[in-house]
C-alpha atoms as a PDB file:
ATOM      1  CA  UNK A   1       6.523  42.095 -25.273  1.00  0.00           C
ATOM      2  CA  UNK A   2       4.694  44.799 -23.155  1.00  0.00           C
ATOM      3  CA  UNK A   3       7.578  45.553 -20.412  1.00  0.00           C
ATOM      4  CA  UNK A   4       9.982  46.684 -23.933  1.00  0.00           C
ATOM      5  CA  UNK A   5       6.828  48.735 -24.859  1.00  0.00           C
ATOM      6  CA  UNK A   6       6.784  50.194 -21.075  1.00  0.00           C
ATOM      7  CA  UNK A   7      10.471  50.284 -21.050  1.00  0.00           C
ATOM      8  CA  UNK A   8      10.850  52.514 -24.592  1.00  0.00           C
ATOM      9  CA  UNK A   9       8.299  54.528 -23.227  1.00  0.00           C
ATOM     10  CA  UNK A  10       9.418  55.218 -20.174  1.00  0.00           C
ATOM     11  CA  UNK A  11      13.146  54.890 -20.408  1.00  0.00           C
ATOM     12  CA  UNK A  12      14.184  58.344 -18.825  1.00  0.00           C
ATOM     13  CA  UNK A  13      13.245  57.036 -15.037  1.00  0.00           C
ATOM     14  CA  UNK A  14      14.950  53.883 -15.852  1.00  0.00           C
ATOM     15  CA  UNK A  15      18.062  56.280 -16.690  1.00  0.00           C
ATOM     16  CA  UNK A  16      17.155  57.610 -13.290  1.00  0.00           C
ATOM     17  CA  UNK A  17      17.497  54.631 -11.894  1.00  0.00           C
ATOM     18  CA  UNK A  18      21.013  54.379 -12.844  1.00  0.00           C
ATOM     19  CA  UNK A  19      22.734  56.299 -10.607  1.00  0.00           C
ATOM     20  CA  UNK A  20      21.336  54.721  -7.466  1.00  0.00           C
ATOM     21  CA  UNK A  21      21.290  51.345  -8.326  1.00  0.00           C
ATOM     22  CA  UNK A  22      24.687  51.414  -9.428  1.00  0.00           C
ATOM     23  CA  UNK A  23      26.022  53.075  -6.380  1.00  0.00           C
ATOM     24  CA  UNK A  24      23.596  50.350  -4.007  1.00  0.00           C
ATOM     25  CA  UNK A  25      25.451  47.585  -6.166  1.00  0.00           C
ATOM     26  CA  UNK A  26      28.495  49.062  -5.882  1.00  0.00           C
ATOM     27  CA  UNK A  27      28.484  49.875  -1.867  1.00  0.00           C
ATOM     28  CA  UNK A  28      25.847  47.885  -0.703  1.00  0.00           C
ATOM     29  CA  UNK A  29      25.713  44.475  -2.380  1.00  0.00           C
ATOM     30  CA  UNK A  30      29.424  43.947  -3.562  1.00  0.00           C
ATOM     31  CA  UNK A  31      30.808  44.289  -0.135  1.00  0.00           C
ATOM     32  CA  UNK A  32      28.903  41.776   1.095  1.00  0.00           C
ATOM     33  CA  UNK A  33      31.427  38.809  -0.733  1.00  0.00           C
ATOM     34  CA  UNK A  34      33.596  39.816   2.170  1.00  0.00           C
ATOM     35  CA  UNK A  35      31.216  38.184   4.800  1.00  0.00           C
ATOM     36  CA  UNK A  36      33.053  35.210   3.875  1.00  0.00           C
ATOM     37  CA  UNK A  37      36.052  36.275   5.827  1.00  0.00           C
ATOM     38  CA  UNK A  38      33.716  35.621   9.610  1.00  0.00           C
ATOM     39  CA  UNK A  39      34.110  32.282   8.510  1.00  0.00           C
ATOM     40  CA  UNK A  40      37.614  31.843   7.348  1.00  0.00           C
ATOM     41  CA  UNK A  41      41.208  32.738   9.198  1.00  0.00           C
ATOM     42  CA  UNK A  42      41.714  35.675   7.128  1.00  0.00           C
ATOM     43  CA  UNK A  43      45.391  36.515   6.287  1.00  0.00           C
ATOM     44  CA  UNK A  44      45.528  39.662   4.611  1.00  0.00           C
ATOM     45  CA  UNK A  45      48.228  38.367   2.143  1.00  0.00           C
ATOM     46  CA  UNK A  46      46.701  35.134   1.005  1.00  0.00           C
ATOM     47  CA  UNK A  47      43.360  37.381   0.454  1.00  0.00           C
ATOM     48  CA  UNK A  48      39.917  36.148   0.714  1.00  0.00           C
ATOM     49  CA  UNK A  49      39.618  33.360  -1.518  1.00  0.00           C
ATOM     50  CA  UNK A  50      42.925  31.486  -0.578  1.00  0.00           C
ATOM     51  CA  UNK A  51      42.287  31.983   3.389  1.00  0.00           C
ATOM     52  CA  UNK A  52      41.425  28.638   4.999  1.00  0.00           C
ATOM     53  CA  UNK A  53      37.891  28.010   6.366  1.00  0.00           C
ATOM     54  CA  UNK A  54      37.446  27.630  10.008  1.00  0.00           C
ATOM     55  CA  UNK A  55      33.456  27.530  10.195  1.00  0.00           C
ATOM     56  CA  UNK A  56      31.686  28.942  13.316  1.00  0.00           C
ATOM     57  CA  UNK A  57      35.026  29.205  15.547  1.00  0.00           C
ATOM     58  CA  UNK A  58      35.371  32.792  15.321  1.00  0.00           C
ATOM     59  CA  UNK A  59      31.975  33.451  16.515  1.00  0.00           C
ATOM     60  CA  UNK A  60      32.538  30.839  19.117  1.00  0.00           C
ATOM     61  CA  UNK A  61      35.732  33.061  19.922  1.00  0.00           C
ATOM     62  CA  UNK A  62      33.514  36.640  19.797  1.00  0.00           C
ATOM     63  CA  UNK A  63      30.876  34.950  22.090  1.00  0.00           C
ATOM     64  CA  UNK A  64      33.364  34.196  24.098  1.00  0.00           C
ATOM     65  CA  UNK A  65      34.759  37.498  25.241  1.00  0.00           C
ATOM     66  CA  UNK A  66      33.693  39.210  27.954  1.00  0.00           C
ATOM     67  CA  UNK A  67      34.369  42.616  26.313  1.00  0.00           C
ATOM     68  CA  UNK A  68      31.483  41.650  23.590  1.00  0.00           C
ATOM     69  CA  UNK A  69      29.005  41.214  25.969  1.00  0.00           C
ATOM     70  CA  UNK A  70      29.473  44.542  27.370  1.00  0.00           C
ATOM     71  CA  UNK A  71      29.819  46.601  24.132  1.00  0.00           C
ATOM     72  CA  UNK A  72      26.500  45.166  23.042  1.00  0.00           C
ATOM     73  CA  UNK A  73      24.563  45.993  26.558  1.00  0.00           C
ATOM     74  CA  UNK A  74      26.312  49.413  26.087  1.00  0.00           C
ATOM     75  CA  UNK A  75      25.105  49.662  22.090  1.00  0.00           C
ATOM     76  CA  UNK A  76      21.733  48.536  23.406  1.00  0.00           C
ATOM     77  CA  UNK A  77      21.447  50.702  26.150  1.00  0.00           C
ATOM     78  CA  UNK A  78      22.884  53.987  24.413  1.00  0.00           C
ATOM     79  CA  UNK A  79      20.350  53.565  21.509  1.00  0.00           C
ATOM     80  CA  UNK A  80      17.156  52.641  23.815  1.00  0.00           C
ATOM     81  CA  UNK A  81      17.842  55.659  25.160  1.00  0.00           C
ATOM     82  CA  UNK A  82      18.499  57.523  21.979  1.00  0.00           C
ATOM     83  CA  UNK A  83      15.106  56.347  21.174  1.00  0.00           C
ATOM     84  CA  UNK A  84      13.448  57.674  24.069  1.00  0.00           C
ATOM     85  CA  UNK A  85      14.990  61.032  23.739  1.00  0.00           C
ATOM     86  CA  UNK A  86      15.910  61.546  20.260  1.00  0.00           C
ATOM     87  CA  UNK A  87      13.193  60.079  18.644  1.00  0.00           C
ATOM     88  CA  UNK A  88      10.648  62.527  19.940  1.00  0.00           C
ATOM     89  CA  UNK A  89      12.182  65.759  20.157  1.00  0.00           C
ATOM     90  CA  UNK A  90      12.266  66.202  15.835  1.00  0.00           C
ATOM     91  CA  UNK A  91       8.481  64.976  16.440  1.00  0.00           C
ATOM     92  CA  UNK A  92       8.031  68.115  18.929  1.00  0.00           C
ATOM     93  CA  UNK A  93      10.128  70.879  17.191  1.00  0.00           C
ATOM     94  CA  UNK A  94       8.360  69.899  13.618  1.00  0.00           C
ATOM     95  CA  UNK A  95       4.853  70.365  15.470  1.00  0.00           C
ATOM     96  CA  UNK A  96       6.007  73.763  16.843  1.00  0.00           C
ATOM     97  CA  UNK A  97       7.830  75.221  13.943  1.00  0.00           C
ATOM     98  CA  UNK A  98       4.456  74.403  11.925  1.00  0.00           C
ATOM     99  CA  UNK A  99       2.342  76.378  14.523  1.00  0.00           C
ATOM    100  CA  UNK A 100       4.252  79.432  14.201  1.00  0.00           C
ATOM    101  CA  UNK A 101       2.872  82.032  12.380  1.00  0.00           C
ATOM    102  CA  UNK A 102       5.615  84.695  11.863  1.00  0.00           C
ATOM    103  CA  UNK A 103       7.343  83.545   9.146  1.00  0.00           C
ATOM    104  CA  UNK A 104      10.907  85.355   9.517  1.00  0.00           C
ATOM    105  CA  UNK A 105      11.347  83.609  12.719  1.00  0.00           C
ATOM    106  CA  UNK A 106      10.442  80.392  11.511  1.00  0.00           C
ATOM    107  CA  UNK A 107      12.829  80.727   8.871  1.00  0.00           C
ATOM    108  CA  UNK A 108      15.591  81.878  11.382  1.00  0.00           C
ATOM    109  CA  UNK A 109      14.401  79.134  13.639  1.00  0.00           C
ATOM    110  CA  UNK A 110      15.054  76.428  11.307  1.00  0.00           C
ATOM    111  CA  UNK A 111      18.429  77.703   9.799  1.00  0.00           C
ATOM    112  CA  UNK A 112      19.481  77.593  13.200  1.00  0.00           C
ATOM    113  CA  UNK A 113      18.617  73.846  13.973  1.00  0.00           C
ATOM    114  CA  UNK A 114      19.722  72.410  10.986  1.00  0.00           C
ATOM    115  CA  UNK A 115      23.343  74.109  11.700  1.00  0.00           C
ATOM    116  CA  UNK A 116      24.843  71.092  13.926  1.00  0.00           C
ATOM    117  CA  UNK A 117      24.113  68.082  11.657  1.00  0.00           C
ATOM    118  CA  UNK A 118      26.548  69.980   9.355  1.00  0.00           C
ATOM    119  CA  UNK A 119      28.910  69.880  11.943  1.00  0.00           C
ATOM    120  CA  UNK A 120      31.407  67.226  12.320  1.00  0.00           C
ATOM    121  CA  UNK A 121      31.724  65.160  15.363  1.00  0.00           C
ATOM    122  CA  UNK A 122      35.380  65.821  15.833  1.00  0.00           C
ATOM    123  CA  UNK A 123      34.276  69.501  15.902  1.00  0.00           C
ATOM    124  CA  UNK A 124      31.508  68.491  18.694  1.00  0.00           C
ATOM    125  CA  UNK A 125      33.827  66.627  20.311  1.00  0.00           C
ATOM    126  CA  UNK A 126      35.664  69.670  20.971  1.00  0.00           C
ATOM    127  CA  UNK A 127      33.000  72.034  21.204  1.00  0.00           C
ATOM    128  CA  UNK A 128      31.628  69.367  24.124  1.00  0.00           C
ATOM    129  CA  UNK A 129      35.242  69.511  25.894  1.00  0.00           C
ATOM    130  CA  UNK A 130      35.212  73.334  25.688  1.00  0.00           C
ATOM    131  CA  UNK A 131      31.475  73.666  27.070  1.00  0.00           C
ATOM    132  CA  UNK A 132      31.352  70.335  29.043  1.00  0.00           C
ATOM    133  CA  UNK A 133      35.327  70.242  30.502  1.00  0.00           C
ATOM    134  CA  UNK A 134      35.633  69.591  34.402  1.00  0.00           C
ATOM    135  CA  UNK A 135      38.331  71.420  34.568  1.00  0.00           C
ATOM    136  CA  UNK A 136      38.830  74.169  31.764  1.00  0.00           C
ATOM    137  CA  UNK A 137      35.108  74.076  30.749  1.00  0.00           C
ATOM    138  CA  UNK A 138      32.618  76.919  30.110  1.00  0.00           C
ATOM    139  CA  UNK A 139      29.814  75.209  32.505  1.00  0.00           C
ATOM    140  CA  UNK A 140      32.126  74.259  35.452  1.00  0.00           C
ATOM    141  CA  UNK A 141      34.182  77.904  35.328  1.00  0.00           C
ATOM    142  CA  UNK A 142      30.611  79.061  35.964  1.00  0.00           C
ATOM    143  CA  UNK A 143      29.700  77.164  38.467  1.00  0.00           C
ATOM    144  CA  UNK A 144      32.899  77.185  40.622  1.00  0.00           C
ATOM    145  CA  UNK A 145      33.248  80.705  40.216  1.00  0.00           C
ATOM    146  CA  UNK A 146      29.553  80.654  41.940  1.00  0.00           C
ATOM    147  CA  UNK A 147      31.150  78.563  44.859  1.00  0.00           C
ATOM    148  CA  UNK A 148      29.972  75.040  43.768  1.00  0.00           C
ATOM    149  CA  UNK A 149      31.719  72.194  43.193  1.00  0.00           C
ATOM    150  CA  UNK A 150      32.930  71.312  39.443  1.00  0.00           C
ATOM    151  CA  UNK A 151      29.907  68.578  37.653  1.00  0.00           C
ATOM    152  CA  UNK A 152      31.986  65.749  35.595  1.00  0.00           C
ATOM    153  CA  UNK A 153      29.948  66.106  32.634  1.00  0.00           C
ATOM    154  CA  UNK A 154      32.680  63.799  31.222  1.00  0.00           C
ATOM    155  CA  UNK A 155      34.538  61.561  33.601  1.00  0.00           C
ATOM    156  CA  UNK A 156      31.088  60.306  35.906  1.00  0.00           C
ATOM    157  CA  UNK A 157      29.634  58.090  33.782  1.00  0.00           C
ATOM    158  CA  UNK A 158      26.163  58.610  34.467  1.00  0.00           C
ATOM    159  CA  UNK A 159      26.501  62.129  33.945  1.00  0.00           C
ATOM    160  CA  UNK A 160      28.482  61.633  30.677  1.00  0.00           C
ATOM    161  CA  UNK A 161      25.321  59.819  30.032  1.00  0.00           C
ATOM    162  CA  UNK A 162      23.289  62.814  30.067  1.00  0.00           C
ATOM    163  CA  UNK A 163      25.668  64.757  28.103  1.00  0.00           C
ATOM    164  CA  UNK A 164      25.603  61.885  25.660  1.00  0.00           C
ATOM    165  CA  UNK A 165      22.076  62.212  25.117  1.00  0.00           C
ATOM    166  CA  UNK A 166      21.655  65.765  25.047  1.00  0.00           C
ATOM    167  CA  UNK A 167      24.763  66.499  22.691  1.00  0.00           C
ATOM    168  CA  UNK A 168      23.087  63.796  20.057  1.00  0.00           C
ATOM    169  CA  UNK A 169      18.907  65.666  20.406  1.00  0.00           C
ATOM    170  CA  UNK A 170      21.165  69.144  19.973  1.00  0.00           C
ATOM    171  CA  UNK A 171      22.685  67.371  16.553  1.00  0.00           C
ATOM    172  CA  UNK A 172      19.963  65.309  15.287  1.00  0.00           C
ATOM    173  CA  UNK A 173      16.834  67.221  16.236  1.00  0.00           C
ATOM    174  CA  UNK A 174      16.883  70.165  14.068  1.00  0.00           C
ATOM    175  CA  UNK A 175      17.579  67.692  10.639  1.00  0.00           C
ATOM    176  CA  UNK A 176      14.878  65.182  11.869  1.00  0.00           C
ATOM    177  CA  UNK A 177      12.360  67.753  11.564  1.00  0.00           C
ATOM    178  CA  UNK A 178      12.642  67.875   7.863  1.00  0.00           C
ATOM    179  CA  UNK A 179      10.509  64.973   7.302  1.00  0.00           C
ATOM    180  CA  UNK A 180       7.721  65.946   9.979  1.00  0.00           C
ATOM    181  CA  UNK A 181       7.447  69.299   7.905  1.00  0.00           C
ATOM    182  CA  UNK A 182       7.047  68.022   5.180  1.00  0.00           C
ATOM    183  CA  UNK A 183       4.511  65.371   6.132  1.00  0.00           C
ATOM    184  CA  UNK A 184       2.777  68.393   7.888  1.00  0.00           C
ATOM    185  CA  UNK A 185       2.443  70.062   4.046  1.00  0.00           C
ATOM    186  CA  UNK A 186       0.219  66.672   3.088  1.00  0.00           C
ATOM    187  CA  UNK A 187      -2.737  67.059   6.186  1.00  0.00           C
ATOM    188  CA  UNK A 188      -5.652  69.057   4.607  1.00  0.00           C
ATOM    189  CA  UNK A 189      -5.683  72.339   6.194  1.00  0.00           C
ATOM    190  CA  UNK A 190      -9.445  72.495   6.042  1.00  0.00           C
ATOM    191  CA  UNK A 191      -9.667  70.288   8.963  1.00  0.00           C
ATOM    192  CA  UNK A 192      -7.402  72.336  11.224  1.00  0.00           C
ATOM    193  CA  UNK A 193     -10.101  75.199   9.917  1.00  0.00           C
ATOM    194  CA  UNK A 194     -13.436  73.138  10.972  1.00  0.00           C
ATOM    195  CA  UNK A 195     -11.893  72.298  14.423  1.00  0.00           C
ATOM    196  CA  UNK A 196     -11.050  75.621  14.877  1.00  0.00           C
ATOM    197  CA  UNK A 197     -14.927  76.470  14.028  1.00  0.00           C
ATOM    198  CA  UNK A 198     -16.248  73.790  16.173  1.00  0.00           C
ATOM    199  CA  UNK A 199     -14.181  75.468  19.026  1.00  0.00           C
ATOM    200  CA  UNK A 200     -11.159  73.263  19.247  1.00  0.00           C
ATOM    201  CA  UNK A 201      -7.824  74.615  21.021  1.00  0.00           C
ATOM    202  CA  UNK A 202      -4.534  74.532  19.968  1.00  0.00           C
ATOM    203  CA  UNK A 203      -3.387  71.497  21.616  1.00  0.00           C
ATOM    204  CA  UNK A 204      -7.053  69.627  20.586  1.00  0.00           C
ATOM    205  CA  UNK A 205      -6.094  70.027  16.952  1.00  0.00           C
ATOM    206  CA  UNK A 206      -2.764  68.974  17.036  1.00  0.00           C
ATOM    207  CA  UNK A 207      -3.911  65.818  19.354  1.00  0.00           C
ATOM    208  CA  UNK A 208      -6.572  65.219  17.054  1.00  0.00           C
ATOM    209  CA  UNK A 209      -5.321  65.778  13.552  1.00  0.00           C
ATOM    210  CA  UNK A 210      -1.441  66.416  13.855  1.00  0.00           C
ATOM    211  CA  UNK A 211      -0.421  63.509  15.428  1.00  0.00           C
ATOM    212  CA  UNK A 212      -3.027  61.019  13.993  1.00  0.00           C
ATOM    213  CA  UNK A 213      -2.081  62.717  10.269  1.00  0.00           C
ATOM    214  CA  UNK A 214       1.427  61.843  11.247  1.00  0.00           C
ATOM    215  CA  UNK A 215       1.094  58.732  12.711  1.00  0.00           C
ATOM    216  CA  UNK A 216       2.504  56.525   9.511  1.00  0.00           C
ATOM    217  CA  UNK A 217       5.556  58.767   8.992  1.00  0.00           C
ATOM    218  CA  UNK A 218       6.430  57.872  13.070  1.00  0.00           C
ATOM    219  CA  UNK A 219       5.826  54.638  12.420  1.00  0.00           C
ATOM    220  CA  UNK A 220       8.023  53.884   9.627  1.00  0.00           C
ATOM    221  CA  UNK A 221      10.913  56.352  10.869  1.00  0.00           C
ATOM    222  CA  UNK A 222      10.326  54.208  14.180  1.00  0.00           C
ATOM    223  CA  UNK A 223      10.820  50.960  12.389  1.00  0.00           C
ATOM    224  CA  UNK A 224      13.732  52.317  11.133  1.00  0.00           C
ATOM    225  CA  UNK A 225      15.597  53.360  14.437  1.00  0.00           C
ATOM    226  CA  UNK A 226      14.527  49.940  15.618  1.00  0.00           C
ATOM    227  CA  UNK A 227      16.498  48.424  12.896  1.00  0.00           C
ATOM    228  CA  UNK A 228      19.878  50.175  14.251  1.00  0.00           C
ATOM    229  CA  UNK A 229      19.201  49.024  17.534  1.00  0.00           C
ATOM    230  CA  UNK A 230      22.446  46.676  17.533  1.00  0.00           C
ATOM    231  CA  UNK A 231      24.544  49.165  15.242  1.00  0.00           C
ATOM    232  CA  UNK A 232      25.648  52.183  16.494  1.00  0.00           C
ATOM    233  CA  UNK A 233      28.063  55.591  14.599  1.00  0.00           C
ATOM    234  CA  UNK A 234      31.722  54.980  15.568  1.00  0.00           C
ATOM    235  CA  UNK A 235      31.952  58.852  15.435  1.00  0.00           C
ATOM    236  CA  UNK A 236      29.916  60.026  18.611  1.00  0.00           C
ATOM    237  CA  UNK A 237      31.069  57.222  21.301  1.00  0.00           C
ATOM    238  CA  UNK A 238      34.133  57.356  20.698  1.00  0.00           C
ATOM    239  CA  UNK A 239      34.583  61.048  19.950  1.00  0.00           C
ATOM    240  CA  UNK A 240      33.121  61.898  23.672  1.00  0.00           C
ATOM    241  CA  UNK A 241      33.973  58.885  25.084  1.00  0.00           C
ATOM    242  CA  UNK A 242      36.993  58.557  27.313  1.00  0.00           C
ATOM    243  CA  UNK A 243      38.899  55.695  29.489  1.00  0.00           C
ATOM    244  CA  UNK A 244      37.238  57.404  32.419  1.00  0.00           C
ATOM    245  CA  UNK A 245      33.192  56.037  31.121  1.00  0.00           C
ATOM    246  CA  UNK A 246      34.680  53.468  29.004  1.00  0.00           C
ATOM    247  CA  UNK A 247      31.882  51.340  31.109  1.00  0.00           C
ATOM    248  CA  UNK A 248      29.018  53.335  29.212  1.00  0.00           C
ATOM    249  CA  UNK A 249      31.233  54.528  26.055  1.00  0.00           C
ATOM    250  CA  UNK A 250      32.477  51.490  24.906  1.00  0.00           C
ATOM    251  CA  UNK A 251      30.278  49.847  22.246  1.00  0.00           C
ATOM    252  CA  UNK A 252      30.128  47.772  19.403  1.00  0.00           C
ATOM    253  CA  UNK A 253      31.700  49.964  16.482  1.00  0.00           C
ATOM    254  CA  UNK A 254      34.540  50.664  18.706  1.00  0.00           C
ATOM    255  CA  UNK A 255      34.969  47.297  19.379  1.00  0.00           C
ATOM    256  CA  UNK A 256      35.444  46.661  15.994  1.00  0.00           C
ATOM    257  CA  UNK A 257      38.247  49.473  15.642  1.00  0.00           C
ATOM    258  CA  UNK A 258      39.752  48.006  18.183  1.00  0.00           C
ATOM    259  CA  UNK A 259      40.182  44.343  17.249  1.00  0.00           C
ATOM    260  CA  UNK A 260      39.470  44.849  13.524  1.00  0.00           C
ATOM    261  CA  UNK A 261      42.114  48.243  12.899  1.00  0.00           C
ATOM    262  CA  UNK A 262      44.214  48.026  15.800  1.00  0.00           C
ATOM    263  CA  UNK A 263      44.967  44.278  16.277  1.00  0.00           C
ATOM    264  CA  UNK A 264      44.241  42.938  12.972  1.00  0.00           C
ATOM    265  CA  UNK A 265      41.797  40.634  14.132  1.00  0.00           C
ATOM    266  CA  UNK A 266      39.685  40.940  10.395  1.00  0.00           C
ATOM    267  CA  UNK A 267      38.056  37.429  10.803  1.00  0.00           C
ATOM    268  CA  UNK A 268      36.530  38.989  14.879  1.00  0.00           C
ATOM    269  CA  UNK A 269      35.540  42.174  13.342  1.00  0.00           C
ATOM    270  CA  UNK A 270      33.453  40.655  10.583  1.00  0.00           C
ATOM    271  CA  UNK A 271      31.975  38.641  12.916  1.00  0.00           C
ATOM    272  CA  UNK A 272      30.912  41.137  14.954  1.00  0.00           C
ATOM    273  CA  UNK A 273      29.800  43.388  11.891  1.00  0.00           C
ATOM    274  CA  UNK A 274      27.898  40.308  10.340  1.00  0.00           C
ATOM    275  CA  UNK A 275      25.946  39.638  13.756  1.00  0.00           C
ATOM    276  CA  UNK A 276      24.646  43.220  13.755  1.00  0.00           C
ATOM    277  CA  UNK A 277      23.622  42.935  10.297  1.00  0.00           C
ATOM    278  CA  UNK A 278      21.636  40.020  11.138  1.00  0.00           C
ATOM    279  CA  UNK A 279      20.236  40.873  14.530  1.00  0.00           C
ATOM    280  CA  UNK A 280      19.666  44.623  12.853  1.00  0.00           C
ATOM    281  CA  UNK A 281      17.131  43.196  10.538  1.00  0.00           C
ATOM    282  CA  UNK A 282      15.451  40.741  12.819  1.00  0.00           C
ATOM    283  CA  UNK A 283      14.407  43.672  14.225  1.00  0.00           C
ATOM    284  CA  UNK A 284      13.367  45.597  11.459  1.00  0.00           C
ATOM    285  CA  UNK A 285      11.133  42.736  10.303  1.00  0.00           C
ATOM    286  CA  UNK A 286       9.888  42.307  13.973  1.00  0.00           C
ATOM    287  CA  UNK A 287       8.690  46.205  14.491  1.00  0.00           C
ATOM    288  CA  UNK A 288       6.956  46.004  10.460  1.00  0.00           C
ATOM    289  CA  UNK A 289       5.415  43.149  11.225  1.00  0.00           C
ATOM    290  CA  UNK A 290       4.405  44.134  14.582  1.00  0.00           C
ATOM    291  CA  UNK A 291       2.793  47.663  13.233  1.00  0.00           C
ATOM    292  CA  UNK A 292       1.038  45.695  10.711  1.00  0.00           C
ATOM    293  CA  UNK A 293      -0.876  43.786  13.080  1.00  0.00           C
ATOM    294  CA  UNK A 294      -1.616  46.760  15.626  1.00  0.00           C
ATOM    295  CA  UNK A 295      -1.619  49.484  13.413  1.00  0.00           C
ATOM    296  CA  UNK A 296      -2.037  48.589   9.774  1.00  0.00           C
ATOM    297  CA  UNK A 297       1.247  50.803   9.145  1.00  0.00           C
ATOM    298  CA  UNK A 298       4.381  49.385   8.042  1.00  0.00           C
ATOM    299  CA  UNK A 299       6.993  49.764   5.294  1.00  0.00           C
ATOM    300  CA  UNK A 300       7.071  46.500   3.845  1.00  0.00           C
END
């Protein structure tokens, strides 16, 4: 048969292969026989299997609760505006980091931004207390010792907000611009060369051939982010979160550590972790096919 043919021929990418489809097997696909537990009363010593089945009542309890409701505006909210101010700024840097000609400084540039995605959030967290404190903080000591009244970076929540934002474009920015660069590489250079000869500016060039020879890398890394909309990392929330903004820091995956880890509600938590699965790639499927029709770009 000609796919044994193909495979004796090729079989050193198939041993390639291995690896990563053993580990998306593994991590990806065999968890998913624990779905099962959203729609049974899970007791952690009769196991999976011999737990009884109760249907749709636990996601008629989730619905329910008040405290859902809010965790999902706040997980929608929180990465809307992730999108709006995240999503850009590794689009930005990448375009300026290309346009720089001295090449020590663009290597010292880049070092410097990819620094904080190596950084753990528990180190933010405390870096962000240190900087961002009301009372003990770097900012405020300034400012009070200037005569103005302390900002609460971290107990008003619409200026934790802020913070928020800013702390996650100061850790995600620098990394993001890894695949902008290296788009970048893959635009012909001759036509940055005749626009410069037919008298084109800096800013013409990269309106006219940056961004347009960019244009399906954004739109797949935004059909991506649109995919998380309804999922959000437990890490940064909860690591700069406090009781004081728990109106804006509470979301979803802290929701889950709360009634999954800390009350031992299993059957609520999978709920709520199967309903963002689901509504996570509604939207995925929604934003490809959407591109498709307006653009012509998409991923699948």
């Amino acid at each position: 048969m000609g796919w044994i043919v193909y495979f004796r021929r090729y079989w050193q990418l198939y041993a390639l292969l291995a690896l990563p489809l053993a580990y998306f097997i593994i991590f990806k696909y065999g968890p998913m026989y624990g779905i099962q537990i959203a729609f049974k009363d899970f007791n952690f010593f009769q196991g999976i299997a011999g737990s009884e089945w109760i249907g749709f009542d636990a996601f008629k309890e989730v619905f329910a609760m008040r405290d859902f409701y809010l965790t999902l505006r706040n997980t929608l909210m929180l990465n809307f505006l992730d999108l709006l101010v995240s999503f850009p700024a590794p689009l930005i840097l990448a375009i300026m980091l290309y346009e720089m000609k001295t090449v020590w400084f663009k290597k010292l540039s880049q070092t410097i931004l990819y620094i904080p995605h190596f950084i753990s959030w528990v180190i933010i967290g405390g870096i962000v207390y240190q900087v961002f404190g009301t009372q003990s903080g770097m900012i405020n000591n300034i400012i009070t010792s200037l005569g103005f009244e302390a900002i609460p970076f971290l107990t008003d929540k619409n200026d934790w907000l802020v913070t928020y934002l800013l702390v996650g474009v100061w850790q995600s920015a620098g990394w993001g611009t890894i695949i902008y660069l290296a788009a970048l590489t893959g635009i012909n250079k001759e036509l940055f060369e005749a626009a410069g000869i037919d008298g084109a500016g800096r800013l013409k060039r990269i309106w006219h051939i940056t961004l347009p020879g960019l244009k399906p890398t954004i739109v797949v890394l935004l059909i991506i982010n649109l995919g998380h909309m309804v999922s959000i990392g437990f890490e940064r929330p909860y690591v700069i979160g406090n009781l004081a903004v728990r109106e804006y820091s509470d979301v979803l995956s802290t929701f889950v550590y709360r009634i999954g880890l800390e009350s031992g509600q299993y059957t609520l938590a999978t709920v709520v972790g199967l309903f963002q699965a689901v509504v996570g790639l509604v939207f995925v499927l929604g934003a490809n096919y959407t591109s498709k029709k307006l653009t012509d770009e998409g991923i699948m």
